[in-house]
C-alpha atoms as a PDB file:
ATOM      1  CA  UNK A   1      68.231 106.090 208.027  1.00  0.00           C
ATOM      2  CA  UNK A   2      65.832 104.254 205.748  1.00  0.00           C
ATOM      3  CA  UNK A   3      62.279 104.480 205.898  1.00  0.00           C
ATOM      4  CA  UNK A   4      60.257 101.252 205.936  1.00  0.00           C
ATOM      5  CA  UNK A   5      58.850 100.725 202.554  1.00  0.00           C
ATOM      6  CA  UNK A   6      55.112 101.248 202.086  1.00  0.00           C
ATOM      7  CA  UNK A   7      52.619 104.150 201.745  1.00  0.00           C
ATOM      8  CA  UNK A   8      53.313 107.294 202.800  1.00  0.00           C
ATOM      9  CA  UNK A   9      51.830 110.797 203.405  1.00  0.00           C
ATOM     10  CA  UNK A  10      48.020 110.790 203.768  1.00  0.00           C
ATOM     11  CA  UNK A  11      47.504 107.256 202.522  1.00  0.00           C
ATOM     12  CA  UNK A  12      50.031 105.979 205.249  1.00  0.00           C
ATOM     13  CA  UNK A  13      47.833 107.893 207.787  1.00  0.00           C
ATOM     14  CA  UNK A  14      44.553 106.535 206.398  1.00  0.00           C
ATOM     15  CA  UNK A  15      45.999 103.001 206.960  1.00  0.00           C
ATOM     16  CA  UNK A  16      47.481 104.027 210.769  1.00  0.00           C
ATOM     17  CA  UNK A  17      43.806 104.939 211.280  1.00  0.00           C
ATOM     18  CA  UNK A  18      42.164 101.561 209.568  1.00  0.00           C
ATOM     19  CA  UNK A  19      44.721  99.977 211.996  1.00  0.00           C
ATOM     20  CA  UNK A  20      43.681 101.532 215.102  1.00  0.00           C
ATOM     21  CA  UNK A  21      39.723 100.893 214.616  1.00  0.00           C
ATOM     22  CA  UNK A  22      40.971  97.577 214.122  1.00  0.00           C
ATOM     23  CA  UNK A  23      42.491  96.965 217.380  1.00  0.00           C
ATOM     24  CA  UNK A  24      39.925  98.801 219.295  1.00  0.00           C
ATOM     25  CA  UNK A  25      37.469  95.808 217.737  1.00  0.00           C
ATOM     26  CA  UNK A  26      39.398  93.372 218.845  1.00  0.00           C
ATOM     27  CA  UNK A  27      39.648  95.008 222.382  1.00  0.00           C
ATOM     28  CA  UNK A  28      35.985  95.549 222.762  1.00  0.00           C
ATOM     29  CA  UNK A  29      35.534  91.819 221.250  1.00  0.00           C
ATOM     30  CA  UNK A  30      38.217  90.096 223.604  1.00  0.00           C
ATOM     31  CA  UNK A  31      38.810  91.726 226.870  1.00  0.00           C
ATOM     32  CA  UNK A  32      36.033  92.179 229.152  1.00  0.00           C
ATOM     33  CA  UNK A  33      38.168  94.617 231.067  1.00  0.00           C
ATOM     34  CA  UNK A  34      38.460  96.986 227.806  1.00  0.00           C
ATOM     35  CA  UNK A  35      34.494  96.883 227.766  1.00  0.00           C
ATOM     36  CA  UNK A  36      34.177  97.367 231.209  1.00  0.00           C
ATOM     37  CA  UNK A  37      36.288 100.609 231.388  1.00  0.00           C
ATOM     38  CA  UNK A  38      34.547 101.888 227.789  1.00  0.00           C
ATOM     39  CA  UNK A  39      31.365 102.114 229.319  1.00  0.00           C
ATOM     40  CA  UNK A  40      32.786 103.483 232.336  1.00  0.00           C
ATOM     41  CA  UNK A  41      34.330 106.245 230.616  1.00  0.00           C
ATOM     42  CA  UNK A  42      30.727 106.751 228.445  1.00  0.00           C
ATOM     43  CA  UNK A  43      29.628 108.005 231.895  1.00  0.00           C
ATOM     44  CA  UNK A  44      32.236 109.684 233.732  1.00  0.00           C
ATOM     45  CA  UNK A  45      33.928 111.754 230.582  1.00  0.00           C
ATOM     46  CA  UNK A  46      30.298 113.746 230.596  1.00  0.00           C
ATOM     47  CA  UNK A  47      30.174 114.064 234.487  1.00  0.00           C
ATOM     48  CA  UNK A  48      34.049 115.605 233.998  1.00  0.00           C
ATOM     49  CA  UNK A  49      32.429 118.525 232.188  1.00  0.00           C
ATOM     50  CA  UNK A  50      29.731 118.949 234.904  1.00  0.00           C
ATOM     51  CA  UNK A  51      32.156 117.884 237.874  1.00  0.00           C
ATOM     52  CA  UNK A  52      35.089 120.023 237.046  1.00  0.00           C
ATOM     53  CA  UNK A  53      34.394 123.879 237.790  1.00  0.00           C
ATOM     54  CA  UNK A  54      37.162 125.374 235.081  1.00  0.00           C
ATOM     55  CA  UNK A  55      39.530 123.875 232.351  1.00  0.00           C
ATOM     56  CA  UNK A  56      41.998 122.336 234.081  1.00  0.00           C
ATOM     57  CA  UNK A  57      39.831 120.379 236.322  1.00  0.00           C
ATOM     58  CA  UNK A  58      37.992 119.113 233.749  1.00  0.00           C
ATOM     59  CA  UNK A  59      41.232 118.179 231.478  1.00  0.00           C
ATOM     60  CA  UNK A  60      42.550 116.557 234.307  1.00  0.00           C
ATOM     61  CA  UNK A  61      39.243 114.637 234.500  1.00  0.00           C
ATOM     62  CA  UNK A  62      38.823 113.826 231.194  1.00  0.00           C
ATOM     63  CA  UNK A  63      42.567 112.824 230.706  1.00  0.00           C
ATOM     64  CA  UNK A  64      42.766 110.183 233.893  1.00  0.00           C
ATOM     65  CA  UNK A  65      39.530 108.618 232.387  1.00  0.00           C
ATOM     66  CA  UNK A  66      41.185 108.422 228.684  1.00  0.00           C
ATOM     67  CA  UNK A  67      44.693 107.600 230.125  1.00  0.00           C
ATOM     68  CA  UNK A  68      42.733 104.238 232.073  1.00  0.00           C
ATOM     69  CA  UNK A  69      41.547 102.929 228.793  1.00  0.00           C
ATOM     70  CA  UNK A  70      45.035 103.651 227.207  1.00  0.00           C
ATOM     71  CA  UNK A  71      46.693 101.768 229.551  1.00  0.00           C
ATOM     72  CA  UNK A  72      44.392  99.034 229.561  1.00  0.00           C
ATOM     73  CA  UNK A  73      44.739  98.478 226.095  1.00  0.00           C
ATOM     74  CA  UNK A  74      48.697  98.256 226.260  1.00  0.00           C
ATOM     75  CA  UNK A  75      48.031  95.592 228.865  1.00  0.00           C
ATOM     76  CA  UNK A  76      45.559  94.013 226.486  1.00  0.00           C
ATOM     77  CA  UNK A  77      48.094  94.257 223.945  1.00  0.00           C
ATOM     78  CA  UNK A  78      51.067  92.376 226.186  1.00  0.00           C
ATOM     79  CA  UNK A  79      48.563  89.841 227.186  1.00  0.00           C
ATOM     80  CA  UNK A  80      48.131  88.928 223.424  1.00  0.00           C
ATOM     81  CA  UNK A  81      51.673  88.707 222.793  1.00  0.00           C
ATOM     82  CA  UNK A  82      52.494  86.620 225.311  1.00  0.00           C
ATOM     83  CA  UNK A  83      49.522  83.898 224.794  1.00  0.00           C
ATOM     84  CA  UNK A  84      50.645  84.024 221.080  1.00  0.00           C
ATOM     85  CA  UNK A  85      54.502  83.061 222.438  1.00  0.00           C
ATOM     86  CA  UNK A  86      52.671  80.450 224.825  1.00  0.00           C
ATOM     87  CA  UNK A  87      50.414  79.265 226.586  1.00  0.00           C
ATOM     88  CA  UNK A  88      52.141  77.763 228.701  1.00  0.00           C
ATOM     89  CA  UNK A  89      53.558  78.544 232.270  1.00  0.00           C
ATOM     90  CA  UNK A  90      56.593  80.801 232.561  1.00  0.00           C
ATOM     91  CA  UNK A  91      58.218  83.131 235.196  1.00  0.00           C
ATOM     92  CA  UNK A  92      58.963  85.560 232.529  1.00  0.00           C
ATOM     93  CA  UNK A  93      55.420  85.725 230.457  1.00  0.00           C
ATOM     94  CA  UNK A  94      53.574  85.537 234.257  1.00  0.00           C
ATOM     95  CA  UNK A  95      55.952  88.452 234.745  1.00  0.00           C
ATOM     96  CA  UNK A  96      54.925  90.086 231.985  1.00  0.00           C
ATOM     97  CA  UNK A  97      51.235  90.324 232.608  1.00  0.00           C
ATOM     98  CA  UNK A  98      51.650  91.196 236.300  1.00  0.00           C
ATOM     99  CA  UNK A  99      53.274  94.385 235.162  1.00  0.00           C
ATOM    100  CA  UNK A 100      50.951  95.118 232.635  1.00  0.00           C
ATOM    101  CA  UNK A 101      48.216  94.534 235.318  1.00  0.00           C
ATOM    102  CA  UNK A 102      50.036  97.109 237.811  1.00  0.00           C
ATOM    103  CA  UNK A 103      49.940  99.256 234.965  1.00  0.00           C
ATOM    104  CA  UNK A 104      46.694  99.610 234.917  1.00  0.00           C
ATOM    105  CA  UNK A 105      45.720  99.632 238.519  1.00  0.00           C
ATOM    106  CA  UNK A 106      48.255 102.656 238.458  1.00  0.00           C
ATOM    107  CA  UNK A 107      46.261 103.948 235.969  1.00  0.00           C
ATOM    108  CA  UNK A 108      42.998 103.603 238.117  1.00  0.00           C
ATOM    109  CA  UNK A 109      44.648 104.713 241.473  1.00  0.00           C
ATOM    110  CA  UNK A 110      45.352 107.866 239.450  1.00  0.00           C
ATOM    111  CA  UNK A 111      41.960 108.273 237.956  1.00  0.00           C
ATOM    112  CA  UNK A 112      40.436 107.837 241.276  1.00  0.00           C
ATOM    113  CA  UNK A 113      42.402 110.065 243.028  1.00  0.00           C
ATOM    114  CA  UNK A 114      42.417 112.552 240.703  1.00  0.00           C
ATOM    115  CA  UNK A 115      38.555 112.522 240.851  1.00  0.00           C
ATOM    116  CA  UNK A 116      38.198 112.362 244.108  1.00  0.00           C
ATOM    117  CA  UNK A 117      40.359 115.019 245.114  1.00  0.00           C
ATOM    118  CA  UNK A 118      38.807 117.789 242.715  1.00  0.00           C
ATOM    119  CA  UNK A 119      35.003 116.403 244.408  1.00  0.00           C
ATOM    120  CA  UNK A 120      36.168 116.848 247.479  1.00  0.00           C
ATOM    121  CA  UNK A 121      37.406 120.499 246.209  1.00  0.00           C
ATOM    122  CA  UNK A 122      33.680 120.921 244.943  1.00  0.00           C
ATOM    123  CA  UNK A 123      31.480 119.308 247.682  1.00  0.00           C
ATOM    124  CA  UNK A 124      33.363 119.841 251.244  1.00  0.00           C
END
């Protein structure tokens, strides 16, 4: 197997990185959503570590909040590639984006649940 040409070792991870920063601009510049669940996650990753009584619950927590914006930016990400395709109307790129879109109301059912479940633990 051939490895892609280009930097490698430390300087290939350095770039990765530069990459990554990059997209997370464009997220926070572009998609409301992205914002939206950022700030969202400002709040509630601090109130895991007060919520949660031991390690787990807190990693579960902190890892339904994180896995929201994760899966938000994938959708983000399908959404761009399919308004660079077209704009226009299709079964297939309408498709697309309605899966992407479950994805992340998955994503929040989780999150939600997950929370709720280790509050009611706490507080009932």
């Amino acid at each position: 197997m051939m490895n892609k040409p280009g930097r490698t070792g430390p300087a290939r991870i350095l770039d990765a990185s530069k990459y990554s920063l990059k997209g997370l601009r464009a997220a926070w510049r572009h998609e409301e959503a992205f914002r939206q669940e950022s700030m969202l996650a400002l709040i509630m990753l601090p109130g895991a570590l007060w919520l949660g009584t031991n390690a787990s619950q807190r990693s579960v927590l902190i890892a339904t909040v994180i896995i929201v914006v994760i899966v938000e930016l994938i959708n983000s990400a399908i959404e761009a590639v399919v308004d660079r395709i077209s704009t226009d109307h299709h079964p297939l790129s309408g498709q697309a984006k309605d899966i992407g879109s479950a994805a992340v109301m998955l994503s929040l059912l989780l999150c939600i649940s997950c929370w709720g479940m280790i509050a009611a633990e706490r507080f009932l």
